[in-house]
C-alpha atoms as a PDB file:
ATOM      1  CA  UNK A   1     -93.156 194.457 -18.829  1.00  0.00           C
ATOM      2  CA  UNK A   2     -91.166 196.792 -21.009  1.00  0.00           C
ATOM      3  CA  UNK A   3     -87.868 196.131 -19.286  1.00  0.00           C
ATOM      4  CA  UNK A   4     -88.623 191.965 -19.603  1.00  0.00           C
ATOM      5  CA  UNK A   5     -89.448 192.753 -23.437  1.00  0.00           C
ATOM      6  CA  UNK A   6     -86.465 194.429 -24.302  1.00  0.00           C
ATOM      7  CA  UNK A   7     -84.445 192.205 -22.552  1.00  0.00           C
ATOM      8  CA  UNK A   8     -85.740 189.123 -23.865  1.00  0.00           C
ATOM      9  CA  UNK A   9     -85.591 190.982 -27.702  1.00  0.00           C
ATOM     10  CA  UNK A  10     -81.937 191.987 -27.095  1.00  0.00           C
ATOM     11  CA  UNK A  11     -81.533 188.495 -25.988  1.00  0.00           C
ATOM     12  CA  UNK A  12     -82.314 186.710 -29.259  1.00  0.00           C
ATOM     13  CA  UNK A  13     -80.665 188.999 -31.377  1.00  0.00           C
ATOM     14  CA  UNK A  14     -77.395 189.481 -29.031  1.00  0.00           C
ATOM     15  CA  UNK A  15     -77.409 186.066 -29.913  1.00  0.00           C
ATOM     16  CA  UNK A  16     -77.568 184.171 -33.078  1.00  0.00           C
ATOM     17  CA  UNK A  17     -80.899 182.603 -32.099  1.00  0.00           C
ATOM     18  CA  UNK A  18     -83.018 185.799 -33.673  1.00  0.00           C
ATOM     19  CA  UNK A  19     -81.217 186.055 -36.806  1.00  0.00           C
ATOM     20  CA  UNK A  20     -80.638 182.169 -37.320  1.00  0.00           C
ATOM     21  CA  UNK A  21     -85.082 182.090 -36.823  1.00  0.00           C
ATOM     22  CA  UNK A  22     -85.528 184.617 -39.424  1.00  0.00           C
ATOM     23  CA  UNK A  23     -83.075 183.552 -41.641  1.00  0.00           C
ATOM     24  CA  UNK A  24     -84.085 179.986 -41.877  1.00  0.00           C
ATOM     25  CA  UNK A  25     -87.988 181.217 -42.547  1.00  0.00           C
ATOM     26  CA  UNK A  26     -86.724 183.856 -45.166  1.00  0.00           C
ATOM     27  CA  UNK A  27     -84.512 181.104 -47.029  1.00  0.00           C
ATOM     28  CA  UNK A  28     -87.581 178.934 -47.102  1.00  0.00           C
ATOM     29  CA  UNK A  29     -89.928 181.334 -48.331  1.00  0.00           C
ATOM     30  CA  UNK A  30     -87.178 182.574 -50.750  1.00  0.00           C
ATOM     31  CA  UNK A  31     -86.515 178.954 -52.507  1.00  0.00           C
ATOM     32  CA  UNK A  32     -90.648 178.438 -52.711  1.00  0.00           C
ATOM     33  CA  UNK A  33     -91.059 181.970 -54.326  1.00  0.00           C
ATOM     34  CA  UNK A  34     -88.736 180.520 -56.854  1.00  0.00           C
ATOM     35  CA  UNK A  35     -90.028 177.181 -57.486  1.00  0.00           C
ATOM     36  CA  UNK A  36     -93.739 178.210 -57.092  1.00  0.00           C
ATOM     37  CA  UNK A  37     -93.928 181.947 -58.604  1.00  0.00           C
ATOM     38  CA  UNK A  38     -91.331 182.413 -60.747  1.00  0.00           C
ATOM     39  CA  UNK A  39     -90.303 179.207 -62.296  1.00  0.00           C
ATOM     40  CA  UNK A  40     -94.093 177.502 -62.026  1.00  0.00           C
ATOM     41  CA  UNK A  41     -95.291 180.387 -63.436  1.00  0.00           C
ATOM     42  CA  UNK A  42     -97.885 180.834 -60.128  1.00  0.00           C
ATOM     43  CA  UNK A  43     -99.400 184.548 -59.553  1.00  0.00           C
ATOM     44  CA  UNK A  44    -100.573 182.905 -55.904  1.00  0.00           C
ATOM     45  CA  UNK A  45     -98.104 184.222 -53.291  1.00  0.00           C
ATOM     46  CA  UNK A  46    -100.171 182.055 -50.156  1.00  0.00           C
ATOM     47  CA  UNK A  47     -99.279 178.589 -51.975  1.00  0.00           C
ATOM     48  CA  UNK A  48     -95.625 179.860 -51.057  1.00  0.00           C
ATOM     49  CA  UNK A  49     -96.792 180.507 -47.471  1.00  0.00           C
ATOM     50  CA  UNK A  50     -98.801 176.831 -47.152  1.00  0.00           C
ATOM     51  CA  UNK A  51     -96.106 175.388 -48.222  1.00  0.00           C
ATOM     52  CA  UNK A  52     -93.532 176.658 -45.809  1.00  0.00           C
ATOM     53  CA  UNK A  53     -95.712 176.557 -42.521  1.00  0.00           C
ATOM     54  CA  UNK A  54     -94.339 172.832 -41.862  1.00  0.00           C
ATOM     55  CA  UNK A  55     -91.106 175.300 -40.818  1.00  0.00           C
ATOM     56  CA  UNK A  56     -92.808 176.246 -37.688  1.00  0.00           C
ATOM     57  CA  UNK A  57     -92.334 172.341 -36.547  1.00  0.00           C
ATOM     58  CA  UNK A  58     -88.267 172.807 -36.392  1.00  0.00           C
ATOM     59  CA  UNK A  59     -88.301 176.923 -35.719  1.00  0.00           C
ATOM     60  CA  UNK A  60     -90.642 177.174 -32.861  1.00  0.00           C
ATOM     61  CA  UNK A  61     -89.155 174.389 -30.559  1.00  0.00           C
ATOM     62  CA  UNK A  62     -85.469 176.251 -31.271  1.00  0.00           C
ATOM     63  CA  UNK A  63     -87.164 179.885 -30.886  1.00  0.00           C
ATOM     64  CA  UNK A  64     -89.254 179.037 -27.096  1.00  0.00           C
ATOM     65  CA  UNK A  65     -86.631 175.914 -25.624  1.00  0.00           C
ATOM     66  CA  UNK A  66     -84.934 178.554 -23.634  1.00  0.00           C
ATOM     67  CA  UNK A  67     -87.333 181.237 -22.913  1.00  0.00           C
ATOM     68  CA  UNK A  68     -88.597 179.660 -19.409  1.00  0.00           C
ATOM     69  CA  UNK A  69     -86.416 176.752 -18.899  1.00  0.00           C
ATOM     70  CA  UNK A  70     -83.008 178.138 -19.541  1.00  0.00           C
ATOM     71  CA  UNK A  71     -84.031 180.637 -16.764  1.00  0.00           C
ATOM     72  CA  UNK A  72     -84.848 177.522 -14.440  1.00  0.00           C
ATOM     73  CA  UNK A  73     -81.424 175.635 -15.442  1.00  0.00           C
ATOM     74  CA  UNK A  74     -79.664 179.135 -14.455  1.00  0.00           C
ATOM     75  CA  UNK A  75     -81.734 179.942 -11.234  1.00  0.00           C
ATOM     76  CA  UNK A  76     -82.343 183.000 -12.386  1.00  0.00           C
ATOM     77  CA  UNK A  77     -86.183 182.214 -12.307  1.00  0.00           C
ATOM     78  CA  UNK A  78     -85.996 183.658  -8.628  1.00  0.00           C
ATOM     79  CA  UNK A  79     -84.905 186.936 -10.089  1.00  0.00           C
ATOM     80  CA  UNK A  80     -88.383 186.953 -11.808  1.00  0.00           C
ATOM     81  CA  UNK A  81     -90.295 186.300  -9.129  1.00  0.00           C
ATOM     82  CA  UNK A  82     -88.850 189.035  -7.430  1.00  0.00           C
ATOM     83  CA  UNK A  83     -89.480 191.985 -10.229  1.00  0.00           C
ATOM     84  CA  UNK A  84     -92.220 194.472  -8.717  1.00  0.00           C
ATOM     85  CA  UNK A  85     -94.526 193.149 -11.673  1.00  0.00           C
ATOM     86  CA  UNK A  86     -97.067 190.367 -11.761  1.00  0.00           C
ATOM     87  CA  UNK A  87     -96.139 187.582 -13.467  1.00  0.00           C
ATOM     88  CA  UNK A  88     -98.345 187.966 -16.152  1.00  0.00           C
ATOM     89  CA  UNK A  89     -96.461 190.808 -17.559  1.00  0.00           C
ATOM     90  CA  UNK A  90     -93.903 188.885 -17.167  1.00  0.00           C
ATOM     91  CA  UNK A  91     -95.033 186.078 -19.526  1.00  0.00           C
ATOM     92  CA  UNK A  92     -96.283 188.889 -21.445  1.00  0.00           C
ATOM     93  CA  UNK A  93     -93.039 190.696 -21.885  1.00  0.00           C
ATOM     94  CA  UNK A  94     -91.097 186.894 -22.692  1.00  0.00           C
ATOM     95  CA  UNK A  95     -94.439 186.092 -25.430  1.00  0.00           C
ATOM     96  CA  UNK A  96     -94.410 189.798 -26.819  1.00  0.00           C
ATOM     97  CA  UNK A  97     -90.691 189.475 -27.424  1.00  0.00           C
ATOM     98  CA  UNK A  98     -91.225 185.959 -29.250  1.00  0.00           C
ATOM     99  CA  UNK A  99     -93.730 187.376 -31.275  1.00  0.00           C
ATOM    100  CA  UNK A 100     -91.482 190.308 -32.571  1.00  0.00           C
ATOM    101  CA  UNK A 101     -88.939 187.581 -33.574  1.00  0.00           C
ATOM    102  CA  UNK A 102     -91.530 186.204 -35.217  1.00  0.00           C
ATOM    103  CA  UNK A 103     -93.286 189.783 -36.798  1.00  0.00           C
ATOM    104  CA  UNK A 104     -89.913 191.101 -38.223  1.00  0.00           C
ATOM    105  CA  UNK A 105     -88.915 188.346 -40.900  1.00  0.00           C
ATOM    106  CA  UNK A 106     -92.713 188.256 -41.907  1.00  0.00           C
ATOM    107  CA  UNK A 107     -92.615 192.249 -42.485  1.00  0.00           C
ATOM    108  CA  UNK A 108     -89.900 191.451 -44.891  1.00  0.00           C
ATOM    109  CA  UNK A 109     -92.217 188.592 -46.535  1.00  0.00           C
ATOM    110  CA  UNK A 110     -94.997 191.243 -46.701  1.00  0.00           C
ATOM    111  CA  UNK A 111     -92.380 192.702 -49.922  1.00  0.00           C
ATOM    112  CA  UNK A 112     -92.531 189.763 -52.013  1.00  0.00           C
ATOM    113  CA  UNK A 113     -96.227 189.758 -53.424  1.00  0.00           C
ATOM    114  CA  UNK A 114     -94.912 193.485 -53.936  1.00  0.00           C
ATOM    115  CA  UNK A 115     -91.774 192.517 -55.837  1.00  0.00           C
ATOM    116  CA  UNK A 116     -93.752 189.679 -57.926  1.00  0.00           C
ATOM    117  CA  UNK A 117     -96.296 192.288 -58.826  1.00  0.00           C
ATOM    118  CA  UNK A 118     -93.566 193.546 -61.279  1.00  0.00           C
ATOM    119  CA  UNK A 119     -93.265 190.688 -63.166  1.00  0.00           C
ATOM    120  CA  UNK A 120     -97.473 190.037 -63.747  1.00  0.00           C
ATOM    121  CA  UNK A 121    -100.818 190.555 -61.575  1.00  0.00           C
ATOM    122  CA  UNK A 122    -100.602 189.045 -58.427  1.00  0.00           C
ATOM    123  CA  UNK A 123    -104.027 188.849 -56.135  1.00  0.00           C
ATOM    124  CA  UNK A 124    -102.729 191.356 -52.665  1.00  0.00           C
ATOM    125  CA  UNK A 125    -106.072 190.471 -51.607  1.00  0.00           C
ATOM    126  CA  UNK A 126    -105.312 186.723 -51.030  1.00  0.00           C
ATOM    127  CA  UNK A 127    -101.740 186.743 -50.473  1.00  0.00           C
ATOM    128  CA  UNK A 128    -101.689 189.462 -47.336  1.00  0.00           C
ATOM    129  CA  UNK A 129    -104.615 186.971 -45.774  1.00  0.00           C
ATOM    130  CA  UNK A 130    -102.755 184.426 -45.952  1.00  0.00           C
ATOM    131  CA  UNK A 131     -99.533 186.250 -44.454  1.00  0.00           C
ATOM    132  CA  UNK A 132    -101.785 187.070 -41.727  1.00  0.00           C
ATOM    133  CA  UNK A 133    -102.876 183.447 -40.883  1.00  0.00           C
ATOM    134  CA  UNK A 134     -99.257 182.384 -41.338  1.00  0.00           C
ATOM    135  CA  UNK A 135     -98.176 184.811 -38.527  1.00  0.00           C
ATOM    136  CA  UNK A 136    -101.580 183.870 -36.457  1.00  0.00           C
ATOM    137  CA  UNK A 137    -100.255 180.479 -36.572  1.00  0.00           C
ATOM    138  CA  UNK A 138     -96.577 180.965 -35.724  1.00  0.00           C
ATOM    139  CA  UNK A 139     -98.322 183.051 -32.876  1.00  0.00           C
ATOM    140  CA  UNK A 140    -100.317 180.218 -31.299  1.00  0.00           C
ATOM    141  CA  UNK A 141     -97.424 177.741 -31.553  1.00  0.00           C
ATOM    142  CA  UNK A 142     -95.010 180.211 -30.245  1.00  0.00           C
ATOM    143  CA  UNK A 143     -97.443 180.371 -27.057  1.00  0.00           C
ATOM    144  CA  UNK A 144     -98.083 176.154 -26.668  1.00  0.00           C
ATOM    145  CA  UNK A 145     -94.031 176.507 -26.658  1.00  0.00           C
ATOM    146  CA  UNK A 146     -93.541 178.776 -24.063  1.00  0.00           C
ATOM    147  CA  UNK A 147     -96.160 176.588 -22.105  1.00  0.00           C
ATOM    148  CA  UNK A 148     -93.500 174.114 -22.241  1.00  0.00           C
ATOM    149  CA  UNK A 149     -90.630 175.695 -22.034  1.00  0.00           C
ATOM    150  CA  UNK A 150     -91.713 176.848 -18.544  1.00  0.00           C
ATOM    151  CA  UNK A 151     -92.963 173.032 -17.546  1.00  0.00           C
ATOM    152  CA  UNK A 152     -89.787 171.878 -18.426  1.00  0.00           C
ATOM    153  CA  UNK A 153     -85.768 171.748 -16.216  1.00  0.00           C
ATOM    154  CA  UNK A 154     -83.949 171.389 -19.603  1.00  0.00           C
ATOM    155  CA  UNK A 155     -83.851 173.278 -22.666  1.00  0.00           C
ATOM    156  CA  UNK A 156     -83.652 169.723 -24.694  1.00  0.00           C
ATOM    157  CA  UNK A 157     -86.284 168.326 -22.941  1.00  0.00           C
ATOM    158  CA  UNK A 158     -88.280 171.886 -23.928  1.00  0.00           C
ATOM    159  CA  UNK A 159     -87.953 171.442 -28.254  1.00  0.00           C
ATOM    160  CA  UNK A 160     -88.214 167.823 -27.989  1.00  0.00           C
ATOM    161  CA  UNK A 161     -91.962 168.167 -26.295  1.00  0.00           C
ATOM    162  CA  UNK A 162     -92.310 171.429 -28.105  1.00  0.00           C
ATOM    163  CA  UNK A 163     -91.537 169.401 -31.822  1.00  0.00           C
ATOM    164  CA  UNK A 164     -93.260 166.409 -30.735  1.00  0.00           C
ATOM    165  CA  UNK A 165     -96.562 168.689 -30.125  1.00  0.00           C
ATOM    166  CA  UNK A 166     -96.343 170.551 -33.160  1.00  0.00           C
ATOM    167  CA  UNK A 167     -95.981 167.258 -35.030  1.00  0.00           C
ATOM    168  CA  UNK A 168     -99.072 166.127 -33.069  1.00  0.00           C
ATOM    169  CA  UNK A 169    -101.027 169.341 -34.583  1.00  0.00           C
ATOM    170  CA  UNK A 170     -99.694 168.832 -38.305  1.00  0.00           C
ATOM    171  CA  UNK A 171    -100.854 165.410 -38.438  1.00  0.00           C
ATOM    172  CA  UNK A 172    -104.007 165.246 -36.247  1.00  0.00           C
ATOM    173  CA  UNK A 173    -106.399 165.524 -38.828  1.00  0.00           C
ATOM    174  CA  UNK A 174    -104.980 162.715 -40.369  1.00  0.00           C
ATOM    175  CA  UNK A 175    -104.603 160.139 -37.422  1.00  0.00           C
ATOM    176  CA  UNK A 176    -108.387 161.107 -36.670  1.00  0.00           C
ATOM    177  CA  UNK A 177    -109.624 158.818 -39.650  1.00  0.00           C
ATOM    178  CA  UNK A 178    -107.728 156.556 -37.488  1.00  0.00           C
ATOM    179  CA  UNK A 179    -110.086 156.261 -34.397  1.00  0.00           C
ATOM    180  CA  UNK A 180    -113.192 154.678 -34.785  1.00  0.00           C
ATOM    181  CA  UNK A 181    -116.308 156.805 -34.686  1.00  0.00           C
ATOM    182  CA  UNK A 182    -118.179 154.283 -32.282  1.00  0.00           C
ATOM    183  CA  UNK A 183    -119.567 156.231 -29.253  1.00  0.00           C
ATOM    184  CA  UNK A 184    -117.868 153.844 -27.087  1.00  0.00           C
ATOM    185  CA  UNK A 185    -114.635 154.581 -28.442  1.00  0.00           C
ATOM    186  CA  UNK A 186    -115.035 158.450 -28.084  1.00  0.00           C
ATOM    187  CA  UNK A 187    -116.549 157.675 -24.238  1.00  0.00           C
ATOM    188  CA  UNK A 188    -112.783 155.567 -23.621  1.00  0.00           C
ATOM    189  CA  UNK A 189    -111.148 158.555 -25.267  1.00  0.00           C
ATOM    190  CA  UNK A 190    -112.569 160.828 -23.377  1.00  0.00           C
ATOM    191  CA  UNK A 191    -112.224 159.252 -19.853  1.00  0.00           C
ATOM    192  CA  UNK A 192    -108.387 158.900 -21.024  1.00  0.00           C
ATOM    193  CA  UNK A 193    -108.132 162.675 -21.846  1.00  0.00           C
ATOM    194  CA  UNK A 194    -110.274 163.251 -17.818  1.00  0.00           C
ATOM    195  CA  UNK A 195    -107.209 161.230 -17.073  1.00  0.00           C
ATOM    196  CA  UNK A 196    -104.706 163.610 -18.317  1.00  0.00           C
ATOM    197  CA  UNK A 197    -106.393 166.646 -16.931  1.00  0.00           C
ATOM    198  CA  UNK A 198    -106.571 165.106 -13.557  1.00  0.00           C
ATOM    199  CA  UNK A 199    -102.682 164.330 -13.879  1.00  0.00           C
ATOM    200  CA  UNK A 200    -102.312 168.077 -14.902  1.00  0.00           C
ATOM    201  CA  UNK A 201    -104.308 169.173 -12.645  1.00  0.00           C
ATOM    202  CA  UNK A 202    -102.166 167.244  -9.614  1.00  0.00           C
ATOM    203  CA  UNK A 203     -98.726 168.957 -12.071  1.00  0.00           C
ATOM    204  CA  UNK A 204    -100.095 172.729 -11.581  1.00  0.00           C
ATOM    205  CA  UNK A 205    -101.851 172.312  -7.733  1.00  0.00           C
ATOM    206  CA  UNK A 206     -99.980 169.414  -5.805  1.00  0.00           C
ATOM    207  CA  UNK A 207    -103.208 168.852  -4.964  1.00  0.00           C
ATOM    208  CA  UNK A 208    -104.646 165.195  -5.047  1.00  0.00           C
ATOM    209  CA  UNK A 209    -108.065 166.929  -3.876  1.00  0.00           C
ATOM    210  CA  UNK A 210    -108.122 168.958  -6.572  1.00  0.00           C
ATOM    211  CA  UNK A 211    -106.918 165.899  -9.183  1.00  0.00           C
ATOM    212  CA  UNK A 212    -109.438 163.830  -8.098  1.00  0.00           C
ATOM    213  CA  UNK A 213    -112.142 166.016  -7.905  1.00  0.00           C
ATOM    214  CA  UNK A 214    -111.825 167.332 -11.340  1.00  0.00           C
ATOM    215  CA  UNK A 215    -111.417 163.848 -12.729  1.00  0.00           C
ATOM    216  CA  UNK A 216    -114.792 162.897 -10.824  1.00  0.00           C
ATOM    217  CA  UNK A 217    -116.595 165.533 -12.321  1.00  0.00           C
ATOM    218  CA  UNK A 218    -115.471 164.965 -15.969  1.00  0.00           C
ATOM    219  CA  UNK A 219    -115.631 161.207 -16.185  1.00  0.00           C
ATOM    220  CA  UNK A 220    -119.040 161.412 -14.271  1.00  0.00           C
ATOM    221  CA  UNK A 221    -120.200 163.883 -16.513  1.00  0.00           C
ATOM    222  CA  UNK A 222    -119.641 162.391 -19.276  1.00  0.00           C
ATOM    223  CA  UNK A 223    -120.658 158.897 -18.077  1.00  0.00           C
ATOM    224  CA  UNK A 224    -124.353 160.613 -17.348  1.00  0.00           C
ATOM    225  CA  UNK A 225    -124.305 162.417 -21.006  1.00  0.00           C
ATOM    226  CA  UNK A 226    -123.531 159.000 -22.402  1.00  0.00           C
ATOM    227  CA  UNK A 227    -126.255 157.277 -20.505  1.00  0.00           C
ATOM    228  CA  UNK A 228    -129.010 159.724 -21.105  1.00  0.00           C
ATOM    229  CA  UNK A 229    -127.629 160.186 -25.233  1.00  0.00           C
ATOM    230  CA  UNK A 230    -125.413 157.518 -26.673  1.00  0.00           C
ATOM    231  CA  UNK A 231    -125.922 158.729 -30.067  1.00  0.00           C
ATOM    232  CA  UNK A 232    -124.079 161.825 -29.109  1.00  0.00           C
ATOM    233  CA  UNK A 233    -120.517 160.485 -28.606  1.00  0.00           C
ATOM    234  CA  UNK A 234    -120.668 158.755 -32.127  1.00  0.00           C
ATOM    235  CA  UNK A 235    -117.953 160.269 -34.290  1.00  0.00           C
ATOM    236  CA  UNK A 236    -117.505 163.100 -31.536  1.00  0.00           C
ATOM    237  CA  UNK A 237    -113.579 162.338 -30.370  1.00  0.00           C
ATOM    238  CA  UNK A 238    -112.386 162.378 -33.971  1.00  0.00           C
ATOM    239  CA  UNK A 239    -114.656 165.915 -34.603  1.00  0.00           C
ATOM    240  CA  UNK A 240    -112.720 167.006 -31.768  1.00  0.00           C
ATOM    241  CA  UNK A 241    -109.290 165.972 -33.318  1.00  0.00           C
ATOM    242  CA  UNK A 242    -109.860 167.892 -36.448  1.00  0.00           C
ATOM    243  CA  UNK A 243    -111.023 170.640 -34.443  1.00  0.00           C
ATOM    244  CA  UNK A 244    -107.906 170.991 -32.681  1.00  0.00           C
ATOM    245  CA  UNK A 245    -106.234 171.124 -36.233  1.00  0.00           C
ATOM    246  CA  UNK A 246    -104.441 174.271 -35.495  1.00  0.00           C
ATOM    247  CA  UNK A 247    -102.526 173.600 -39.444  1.00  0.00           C
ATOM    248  CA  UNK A 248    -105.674 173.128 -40.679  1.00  0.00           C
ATOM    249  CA  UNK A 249    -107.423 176.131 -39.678  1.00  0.00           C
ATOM    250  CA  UNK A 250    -104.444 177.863 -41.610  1.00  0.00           C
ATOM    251  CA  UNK A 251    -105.148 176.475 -44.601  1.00  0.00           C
ATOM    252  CA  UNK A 252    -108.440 178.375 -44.446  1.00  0.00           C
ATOM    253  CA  UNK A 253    -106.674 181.408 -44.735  1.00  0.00           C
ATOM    254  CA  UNK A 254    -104.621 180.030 -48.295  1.00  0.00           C
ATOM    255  CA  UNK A 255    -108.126 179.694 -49.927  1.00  0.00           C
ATOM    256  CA  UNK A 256    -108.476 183.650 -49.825  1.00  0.00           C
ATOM    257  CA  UNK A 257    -110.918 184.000 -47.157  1.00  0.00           C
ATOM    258  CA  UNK A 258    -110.492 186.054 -43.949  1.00  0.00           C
ATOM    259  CA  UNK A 259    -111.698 183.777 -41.801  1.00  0.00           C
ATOM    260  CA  UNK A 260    -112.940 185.479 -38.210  1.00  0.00           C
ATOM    261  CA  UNK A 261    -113.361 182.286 -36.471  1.00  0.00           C
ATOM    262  CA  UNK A 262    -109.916 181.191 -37.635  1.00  0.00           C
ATOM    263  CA  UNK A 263    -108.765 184.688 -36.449  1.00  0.00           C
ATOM    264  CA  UNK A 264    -110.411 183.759 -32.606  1.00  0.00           C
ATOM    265  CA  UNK A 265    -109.378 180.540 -32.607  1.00  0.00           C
ATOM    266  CA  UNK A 266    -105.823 181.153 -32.978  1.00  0.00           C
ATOM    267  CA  UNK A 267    -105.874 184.200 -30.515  1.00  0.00           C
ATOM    268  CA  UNK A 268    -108.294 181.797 -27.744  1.00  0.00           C
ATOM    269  CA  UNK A 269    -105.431 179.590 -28.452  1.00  0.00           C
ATOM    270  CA  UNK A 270    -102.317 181.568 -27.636  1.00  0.00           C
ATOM    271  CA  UNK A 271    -104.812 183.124 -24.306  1.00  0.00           C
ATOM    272  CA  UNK A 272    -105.108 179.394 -23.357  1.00  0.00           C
ATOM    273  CA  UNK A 273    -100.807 178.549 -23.344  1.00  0.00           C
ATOM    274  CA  UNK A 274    -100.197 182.087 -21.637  1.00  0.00           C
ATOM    275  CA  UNK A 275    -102.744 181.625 -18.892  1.00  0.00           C
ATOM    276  CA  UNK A 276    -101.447 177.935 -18.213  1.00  0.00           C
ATOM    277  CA  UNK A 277     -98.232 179.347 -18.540  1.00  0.00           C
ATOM    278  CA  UNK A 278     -98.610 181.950 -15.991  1.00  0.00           C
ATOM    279  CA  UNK A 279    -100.208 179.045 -13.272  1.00  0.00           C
ATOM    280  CA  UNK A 280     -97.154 177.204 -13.717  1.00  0.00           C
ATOM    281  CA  UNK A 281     -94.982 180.308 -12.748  1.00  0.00           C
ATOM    282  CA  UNK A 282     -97.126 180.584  -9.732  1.00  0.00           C
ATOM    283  CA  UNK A 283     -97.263 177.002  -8.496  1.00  0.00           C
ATOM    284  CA  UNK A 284     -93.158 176.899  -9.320  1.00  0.00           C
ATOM    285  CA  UNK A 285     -93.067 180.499  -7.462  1.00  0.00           C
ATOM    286  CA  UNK A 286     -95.233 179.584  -4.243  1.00  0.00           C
ATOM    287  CA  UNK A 287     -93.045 175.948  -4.210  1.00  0.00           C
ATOM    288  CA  UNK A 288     -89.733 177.124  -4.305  1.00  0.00           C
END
């Protein structure tokens, strides 16, 4: 896993793709400092960080479009497959490497409540909680990209899906006042979303079997739970929009609280996209 790490770390910064990341996020969070903390007059350093997390939409799609599907467009995915490691350090060693991309331009970020602290009182407190959830979230996405990036042949095809997701997650709290709270619009939702599993399910296995099977169980399930407690699906598919509010559960961390569940939630998340990811290796490995 070390050799895949280094590799893949050498890799971005050999290249411009590293530096170009880190200096895009840095310029960012350099103009906000200005406009929010030194020209507003604000001692809040996390304002600067809510306000620059709609970067992750444009730097995550460039950072994870090559990190699986670049090696399928070369053919050098074979070469992983045959590495005497699993392919979970594997995915590991590519994620771990994304994550340092991501870890080194917000170590330089850490300085800034430090440098404003010379000019008036700045709360630490706040502003390193809210670096944390910033780099928690650039985490998760980094993860739901590299989930992509290895379902996908090209690397454009890869940051289109990858941007059109994260734009999906920014504004998903929003489109949920959209959808009508009536249970039998949540029970429609639902069966559409058994759908989509079923479809995955068919993407990962080649397995109609499988498809079908899990697609019986979840839309019978739920047809029995809506039977036997109607009430229950009122207002439950737009709950579970917001829940999956990945830029809202961020904005917890902004409003100076360390939030644990926040904390799991992003981690659960990023588990979730590497374990998928890893399946796809496998199904693509045992294909081939």
């Amino acid at each position: 896993m070390k050799a895949v790490l280094a590799r893949e770390v050498r890799g971005y910064y050999c290249s411009v793709t590293g530096w170009l990341f880190a200096a895009f996020l840095l310029l960012f969070a350099g103009i906000y400092t200005m406009a929010y903390n030194l020209t507003a007059g604000y001692a809040n350093f996390e304002y600067v960080l809510s306000a620059i997390s709609f970067i992750y939409l444009i730097g995550v799609p460039v950072l994870t479009m090559r990190a699986m599907a670049e090696e399928r467009r070369q053919k050098t995915d074979q070469l992983l497959y045959a590495l005497p490691i699993s392919l979970t350090q594997v995915v590991l060693g590519k994620y771990l490497a994304l994550v340092t991309v991501l870890l080194l331009p917000t170590i330089v970020m850490g300085f800034y409540p430090l440098i404003l602290s010379q000019f008036g009182q700045v709360p630490m407190g706040s502003a390193y909680v809210a670096l944390l959830g910033f780099f928690l979230l650039g985490a998760a996405l980094l993860a739901l990209g590299l989930l992509i990036s290895s379902l996908c042949e090209s690397q454009v095809a890869a940051a289109v899906i990858t941007l059109m997701a994260g734009l999906l997650l920014y504004f998903i709290t929003a489109l949920s006042s959209f959808v009508s709270s009536a249970a039998s619009s949540s029970l429609a939702c639902l069966m559409l979303l058994a759908g989509v599993a079923a479809v995955l399910a068919y993407r990962f296995t080649h397995s109609a079997l499988w498809a079908g099977g899990i697609f019986l169980v979840l839309a019978g399930g739920m047809g029995v739970w809506y039977y036997l407690d109607q009430s229950a699906f009122a207002g439950l598919f737009p709950d579970m929009m917001q829940a999956l509010g990945v830029f809202d559960r961020f904005d917890t961390f902004t409003g100076s609280i360390l939030d644990l569940t926040g904390v799991v939630y992003f981690l659960s998340v990023s588990g979730v996209c590497l374990f998928l990811t890893v399946q796809a290796l496998e199904k693509r490995r045992w294909s081939a």
